[in-house]
N, C-alpha and C. Protein backbone atom coordinates (compact mmCIF):
# COMPACT_ATOMS: atom_id res chain seq x y z
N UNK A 1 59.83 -14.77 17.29
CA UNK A 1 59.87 -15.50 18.53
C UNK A 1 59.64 -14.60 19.73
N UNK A 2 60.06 -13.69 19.75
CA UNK A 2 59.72 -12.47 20.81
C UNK A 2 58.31 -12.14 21.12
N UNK A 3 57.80 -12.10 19.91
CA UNK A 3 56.29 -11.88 19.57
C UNK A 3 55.91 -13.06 20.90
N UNK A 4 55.91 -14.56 20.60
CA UNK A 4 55.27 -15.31 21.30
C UNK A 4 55.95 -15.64 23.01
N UNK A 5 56.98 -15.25 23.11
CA UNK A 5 57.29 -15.25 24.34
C UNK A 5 56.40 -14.23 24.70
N UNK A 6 56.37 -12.92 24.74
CA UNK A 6 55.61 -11.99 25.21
C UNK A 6 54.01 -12.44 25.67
N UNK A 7 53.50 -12.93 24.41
CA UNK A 7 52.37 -13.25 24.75
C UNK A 7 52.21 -14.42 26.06
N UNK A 8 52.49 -15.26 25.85
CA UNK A 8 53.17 -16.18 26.92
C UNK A 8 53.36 -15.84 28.24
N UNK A 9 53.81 -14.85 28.64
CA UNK A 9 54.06 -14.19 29.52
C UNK A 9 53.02 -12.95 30.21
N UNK A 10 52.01 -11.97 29.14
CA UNK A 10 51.06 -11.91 29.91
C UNK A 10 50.05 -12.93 30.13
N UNK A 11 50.16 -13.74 29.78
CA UNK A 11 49.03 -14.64 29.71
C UNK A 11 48.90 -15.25 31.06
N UNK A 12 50.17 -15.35 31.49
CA UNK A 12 50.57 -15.88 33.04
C UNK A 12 50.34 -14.74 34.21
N UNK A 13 49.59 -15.48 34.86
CA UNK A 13 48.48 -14.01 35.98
C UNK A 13 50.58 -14.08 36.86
N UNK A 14 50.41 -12.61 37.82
CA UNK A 14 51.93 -12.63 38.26
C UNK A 14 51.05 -13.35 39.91
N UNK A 15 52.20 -13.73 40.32
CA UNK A 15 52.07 -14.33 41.93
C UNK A 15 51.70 -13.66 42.93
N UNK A 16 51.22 -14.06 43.80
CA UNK A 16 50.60 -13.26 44.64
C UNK A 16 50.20 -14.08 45.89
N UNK A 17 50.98 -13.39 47.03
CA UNK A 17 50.60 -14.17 48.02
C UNK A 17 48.91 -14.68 48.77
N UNK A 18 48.77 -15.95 49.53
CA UNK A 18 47.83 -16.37 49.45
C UNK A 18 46.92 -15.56 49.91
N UNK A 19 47.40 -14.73 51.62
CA UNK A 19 46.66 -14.48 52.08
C UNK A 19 46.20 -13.09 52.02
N UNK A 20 46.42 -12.63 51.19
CA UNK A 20 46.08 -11.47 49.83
C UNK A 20 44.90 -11.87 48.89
N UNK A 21 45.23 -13.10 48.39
CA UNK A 21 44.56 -13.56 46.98
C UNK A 21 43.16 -13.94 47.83
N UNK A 22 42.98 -14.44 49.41
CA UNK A 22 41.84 -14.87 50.18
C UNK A 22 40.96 -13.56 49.73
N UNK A 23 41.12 -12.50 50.50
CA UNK A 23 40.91 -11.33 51.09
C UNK A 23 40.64 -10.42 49.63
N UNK A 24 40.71 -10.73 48.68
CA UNK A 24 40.45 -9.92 47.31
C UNK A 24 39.45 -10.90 46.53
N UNK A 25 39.73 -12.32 46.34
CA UNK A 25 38.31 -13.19 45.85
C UNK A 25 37.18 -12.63 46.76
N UNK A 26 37.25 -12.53 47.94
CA UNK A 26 36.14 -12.11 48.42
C UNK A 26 35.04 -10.81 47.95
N UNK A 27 36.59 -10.21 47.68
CA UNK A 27 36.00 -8.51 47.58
C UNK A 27 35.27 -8.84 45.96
N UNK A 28 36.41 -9.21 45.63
CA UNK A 28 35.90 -9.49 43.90
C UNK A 28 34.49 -10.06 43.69
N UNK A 29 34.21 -11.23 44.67
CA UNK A 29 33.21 -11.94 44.75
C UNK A 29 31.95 -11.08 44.81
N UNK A 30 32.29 -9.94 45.76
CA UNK A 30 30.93 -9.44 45.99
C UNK A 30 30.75 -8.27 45.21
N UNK A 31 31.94 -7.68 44.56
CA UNK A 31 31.74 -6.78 43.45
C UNK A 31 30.97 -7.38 42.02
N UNK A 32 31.73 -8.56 41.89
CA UNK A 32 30.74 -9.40 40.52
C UNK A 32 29.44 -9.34 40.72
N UNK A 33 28.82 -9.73 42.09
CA UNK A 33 27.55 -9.89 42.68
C UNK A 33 27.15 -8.39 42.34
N UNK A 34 27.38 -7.71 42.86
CA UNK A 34 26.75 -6.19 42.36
C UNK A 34 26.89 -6.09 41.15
N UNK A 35 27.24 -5.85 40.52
CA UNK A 35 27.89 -5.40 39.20
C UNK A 35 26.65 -6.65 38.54
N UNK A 36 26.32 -7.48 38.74
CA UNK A 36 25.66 -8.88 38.15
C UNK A 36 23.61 -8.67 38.61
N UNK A 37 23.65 -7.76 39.92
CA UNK A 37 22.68 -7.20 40.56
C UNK A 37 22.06 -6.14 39.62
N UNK A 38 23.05 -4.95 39.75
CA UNK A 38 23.09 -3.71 39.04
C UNK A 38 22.47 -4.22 37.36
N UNK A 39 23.01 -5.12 36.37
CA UNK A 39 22.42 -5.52 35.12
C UNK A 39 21.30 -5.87 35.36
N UNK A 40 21.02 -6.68 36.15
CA UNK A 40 20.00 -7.58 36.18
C UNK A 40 18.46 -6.39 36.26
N UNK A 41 18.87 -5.74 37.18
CA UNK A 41 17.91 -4.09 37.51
C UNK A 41 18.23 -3.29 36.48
N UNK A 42 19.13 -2.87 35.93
CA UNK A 42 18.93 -2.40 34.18
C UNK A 42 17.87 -3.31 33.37
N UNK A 43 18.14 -4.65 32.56
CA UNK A 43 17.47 -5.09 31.95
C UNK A 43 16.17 -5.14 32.36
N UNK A 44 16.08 -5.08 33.70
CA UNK A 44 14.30 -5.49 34.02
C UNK A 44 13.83 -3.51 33.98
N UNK A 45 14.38 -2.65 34.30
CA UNK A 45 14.05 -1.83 33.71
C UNK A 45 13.49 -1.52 32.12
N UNK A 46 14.33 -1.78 31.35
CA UNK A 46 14.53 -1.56 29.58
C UNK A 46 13.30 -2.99 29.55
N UNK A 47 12.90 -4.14 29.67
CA UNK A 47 12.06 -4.66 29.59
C UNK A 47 10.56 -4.13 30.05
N UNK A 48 10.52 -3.68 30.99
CA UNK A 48 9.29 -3.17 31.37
C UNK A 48 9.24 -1.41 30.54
N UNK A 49 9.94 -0.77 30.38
CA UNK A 49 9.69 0.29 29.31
C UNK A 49 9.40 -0.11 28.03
N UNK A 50 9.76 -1.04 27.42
CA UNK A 50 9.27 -1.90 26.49
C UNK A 50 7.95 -2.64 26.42
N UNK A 51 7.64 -3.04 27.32
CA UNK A 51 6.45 -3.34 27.88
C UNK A 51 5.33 -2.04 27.97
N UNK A 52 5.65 -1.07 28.22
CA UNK A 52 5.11 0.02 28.55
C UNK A 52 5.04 0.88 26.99
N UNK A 53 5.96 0.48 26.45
CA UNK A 53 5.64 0.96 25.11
C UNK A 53 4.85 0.74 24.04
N UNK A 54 5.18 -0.88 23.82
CA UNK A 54 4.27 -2.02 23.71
C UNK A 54 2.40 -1.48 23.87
N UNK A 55 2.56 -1.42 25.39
CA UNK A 55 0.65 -0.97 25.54
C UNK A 55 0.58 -0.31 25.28
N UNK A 56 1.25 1.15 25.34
CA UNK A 56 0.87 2.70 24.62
C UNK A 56 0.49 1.91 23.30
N UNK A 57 1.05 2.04 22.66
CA UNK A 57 1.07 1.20 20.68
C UNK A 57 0.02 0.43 20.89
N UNK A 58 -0.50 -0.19 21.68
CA UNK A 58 -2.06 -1.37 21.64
C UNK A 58 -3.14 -0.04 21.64
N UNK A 59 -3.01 1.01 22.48
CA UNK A 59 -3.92 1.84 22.73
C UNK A 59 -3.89 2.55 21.82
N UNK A 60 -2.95 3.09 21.39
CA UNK A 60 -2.95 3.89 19.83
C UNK A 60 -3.91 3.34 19.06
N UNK A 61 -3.55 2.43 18.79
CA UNK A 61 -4.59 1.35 18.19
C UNK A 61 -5.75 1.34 17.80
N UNK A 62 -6.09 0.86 19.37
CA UNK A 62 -7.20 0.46 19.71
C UNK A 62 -8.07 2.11 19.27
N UNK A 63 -7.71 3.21 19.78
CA UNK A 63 -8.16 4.40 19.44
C UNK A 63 -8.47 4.60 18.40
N UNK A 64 -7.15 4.41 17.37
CA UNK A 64 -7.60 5.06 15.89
C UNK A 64 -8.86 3.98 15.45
N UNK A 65 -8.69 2.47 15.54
CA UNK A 65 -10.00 1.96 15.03
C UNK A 65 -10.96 2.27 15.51
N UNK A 66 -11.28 2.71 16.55
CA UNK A 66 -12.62 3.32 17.23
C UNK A 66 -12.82 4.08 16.41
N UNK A 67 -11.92 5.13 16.19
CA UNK A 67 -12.77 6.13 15.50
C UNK A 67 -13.12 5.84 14.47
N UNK A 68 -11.93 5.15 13.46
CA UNK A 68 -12.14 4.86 11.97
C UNK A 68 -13.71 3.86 11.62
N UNK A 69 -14.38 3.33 12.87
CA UNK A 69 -15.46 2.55 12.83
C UNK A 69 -16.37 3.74 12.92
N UNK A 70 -16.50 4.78 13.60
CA UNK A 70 -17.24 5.70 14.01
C UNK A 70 -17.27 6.35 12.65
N UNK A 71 -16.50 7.30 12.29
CA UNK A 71 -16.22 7.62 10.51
C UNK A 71 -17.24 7.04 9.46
N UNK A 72 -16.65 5.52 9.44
CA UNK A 72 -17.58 4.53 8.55
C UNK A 72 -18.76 4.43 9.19
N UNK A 73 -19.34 4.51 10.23
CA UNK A 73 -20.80 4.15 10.51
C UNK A 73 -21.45 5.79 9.83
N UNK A 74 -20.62 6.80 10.59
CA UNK A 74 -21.30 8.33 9.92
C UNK A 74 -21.46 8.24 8.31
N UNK A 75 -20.13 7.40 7.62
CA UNK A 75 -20.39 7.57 5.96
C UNK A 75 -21.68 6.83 5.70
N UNK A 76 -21.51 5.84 6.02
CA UNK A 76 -22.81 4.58 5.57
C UNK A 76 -24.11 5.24 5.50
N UNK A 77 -24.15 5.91 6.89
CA UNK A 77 -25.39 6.40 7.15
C UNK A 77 -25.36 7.63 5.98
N UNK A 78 -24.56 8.23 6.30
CA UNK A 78 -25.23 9.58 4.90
C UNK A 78 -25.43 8.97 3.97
N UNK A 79 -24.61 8.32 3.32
CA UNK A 79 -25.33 7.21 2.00
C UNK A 79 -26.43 6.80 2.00
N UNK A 80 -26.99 6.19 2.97
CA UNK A 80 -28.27 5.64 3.05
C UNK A 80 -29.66 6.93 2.89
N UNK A 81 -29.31 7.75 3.52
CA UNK A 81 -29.90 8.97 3.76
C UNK A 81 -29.98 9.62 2.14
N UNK A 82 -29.14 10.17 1.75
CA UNK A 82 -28.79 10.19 0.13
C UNK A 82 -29.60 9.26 -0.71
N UNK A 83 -29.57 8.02 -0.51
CA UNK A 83 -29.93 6.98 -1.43
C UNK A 83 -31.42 6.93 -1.83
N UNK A 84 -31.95 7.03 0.23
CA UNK A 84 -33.62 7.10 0.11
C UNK A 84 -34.34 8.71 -0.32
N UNK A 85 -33.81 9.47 -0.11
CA UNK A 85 -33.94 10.60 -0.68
C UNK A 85 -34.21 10.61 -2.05
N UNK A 86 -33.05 10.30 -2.51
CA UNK A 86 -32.89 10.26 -3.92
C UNK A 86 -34.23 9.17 -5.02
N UNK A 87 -34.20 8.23 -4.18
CA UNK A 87 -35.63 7.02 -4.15
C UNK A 87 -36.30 7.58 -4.09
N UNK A 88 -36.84 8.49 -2.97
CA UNK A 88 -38.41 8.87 -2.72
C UNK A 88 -38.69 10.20 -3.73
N UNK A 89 -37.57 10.78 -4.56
CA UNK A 89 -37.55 12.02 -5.09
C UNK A 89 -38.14 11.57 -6.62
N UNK A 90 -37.26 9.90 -6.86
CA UNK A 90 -37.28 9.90 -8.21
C UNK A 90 -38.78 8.81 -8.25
N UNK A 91 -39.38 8.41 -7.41
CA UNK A 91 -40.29 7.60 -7.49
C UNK A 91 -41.80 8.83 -7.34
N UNK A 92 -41.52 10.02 -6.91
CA UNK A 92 -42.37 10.81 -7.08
C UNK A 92 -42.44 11.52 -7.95
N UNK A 93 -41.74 11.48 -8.79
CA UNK A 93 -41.73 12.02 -10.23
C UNK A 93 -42.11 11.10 -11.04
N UNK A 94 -42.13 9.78 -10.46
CA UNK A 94 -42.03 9.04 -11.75
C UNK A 94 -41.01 8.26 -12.54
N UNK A 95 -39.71 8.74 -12.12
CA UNK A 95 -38.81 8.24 -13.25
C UNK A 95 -38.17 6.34 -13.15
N UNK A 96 -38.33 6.44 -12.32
CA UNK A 96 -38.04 4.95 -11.81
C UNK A 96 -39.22 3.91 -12.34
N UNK A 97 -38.10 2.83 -13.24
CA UNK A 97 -38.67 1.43 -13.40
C UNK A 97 -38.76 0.68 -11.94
N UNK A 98 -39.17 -0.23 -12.73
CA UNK A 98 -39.58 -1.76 -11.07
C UNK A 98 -38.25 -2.34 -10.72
N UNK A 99 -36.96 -2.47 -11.66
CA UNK A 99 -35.25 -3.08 -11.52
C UNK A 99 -34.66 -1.93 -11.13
N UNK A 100 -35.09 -0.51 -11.00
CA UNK A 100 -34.50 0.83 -10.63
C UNK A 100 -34.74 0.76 -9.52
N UNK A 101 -35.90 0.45 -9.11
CA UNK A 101 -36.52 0.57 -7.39
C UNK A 101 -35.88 -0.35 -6.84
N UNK A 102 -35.95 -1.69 -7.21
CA UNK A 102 -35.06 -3.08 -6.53
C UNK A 102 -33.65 -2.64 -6.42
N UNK A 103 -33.28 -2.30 -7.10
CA UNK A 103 -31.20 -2.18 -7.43
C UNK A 103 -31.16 -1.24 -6.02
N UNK A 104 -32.01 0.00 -6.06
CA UNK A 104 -31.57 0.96 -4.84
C UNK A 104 -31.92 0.67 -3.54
N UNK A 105 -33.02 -0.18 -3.84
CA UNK A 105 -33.43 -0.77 -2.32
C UNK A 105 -32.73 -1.95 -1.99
N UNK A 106 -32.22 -2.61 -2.64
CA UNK A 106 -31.18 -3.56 -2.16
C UNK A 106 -29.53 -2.88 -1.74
N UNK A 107 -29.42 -1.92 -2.80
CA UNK A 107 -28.13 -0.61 -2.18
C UNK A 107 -28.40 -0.42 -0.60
N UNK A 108 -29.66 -0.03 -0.45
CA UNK A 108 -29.82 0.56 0.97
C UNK A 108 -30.22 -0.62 2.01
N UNK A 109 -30.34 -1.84 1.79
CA UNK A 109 -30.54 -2.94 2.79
C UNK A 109 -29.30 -3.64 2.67
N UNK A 110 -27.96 -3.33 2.06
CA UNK A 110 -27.10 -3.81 2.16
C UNK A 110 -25.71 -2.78 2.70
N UNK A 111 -26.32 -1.46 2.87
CA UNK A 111 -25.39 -0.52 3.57
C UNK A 111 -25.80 -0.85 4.69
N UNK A 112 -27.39 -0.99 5.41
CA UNK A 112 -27.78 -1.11 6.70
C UNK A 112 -27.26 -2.13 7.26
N UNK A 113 -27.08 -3.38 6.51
CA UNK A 113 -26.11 -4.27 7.30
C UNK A 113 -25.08 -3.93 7.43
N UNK A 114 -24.60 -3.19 7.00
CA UNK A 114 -22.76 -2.67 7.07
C UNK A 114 -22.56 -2.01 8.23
N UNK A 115 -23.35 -0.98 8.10
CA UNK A 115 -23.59 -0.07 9.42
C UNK A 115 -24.22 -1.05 10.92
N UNK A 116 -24.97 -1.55 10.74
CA UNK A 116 -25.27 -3.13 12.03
C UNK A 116 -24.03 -3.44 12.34
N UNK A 117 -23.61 -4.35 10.84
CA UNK A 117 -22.16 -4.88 11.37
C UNK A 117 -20.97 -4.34 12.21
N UNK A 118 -20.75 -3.18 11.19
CA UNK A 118 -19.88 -2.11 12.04
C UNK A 118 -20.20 -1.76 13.26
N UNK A 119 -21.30 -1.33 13.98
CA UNK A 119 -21.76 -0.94 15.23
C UNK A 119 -21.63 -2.11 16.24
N UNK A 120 -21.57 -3.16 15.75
CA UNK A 120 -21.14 -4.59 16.68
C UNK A 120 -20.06 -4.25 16.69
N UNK A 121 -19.21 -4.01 15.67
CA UNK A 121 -17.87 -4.03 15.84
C UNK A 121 -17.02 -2.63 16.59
N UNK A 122 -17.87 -1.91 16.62
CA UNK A 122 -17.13 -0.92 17.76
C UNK A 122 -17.88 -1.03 19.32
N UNK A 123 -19.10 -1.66 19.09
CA UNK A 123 -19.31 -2.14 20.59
C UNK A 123 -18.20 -3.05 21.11
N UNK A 124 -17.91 -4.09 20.49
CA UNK A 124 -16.71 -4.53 20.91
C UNK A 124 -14.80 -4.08 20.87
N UNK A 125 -14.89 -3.24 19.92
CA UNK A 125 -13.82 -2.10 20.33
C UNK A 125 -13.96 -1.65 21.72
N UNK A 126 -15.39 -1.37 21.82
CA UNK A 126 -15.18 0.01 23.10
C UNK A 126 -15.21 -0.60 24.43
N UNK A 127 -15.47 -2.34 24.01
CA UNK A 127 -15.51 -2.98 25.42
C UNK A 127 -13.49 -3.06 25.77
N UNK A 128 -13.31 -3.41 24.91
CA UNK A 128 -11.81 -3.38 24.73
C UNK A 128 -10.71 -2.60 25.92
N UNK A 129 -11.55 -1.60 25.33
CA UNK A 129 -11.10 0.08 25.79
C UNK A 129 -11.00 0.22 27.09
């Protein structure tokens, strides 16, 4: 029973004359207001660093695929380069059938679209940018 009297008892704010209690809501009033100010200018801080982090990480991004398109257009192309080489080497010797010549020349008109494709696609990366 002690237990709940106690509680009971802080629970009850103590008395306090009025024209005290005027003169401190006020103060209180405008301390909440700051204190309510002050968060409000934290969070919009920590939101806009977030924000700011956010775009760094888009630009990261946006960077590494640039290059990784640039990469793949350089591979394609040595392939292709390789391929016709290798075509014009083995067709001057001789060793190439008529389905040997087709298979590699369709290899190499189907990397060139890759490399097209890709080069659209970092033109529009780099408009990005």
């Amino acid at each position: 029973m002690n237990v709940c009297t106690l509680k009971a008892q802080e629970s009850t704010p103590p008395a306090i004359p009025a024209v005290v209690a005027a003169g401190d809501a006020k103060e209180a009033k405008s301390v909440i207001k700051a204190v309510e100010k002050e968060e409000k200018k934290i969070k919009k801080a920590e939101k806009d660093a977030k924000k700011a982090e956010k775009e760094r990480k888009k630009e990261e991004q946006l960077a590494k695929a640039i290059s990784n398109k640039k990469k793949d257009i350089k591979k394609n192309e040595a392939k292709i380069i390789k391929l016709e080489g290798k075509l014009a080497k083995d067709e001057a010797k001789g060793k190439l059938s008529d389905v040997d010549k087709a298979r590699s020349k369709t290899k190499i008109q189907k990397l060139n679209t890759t490399v097209a494709r890709d080069r659209e696609k970092l033109k529009k990366l780099l408009k990005k940018q």
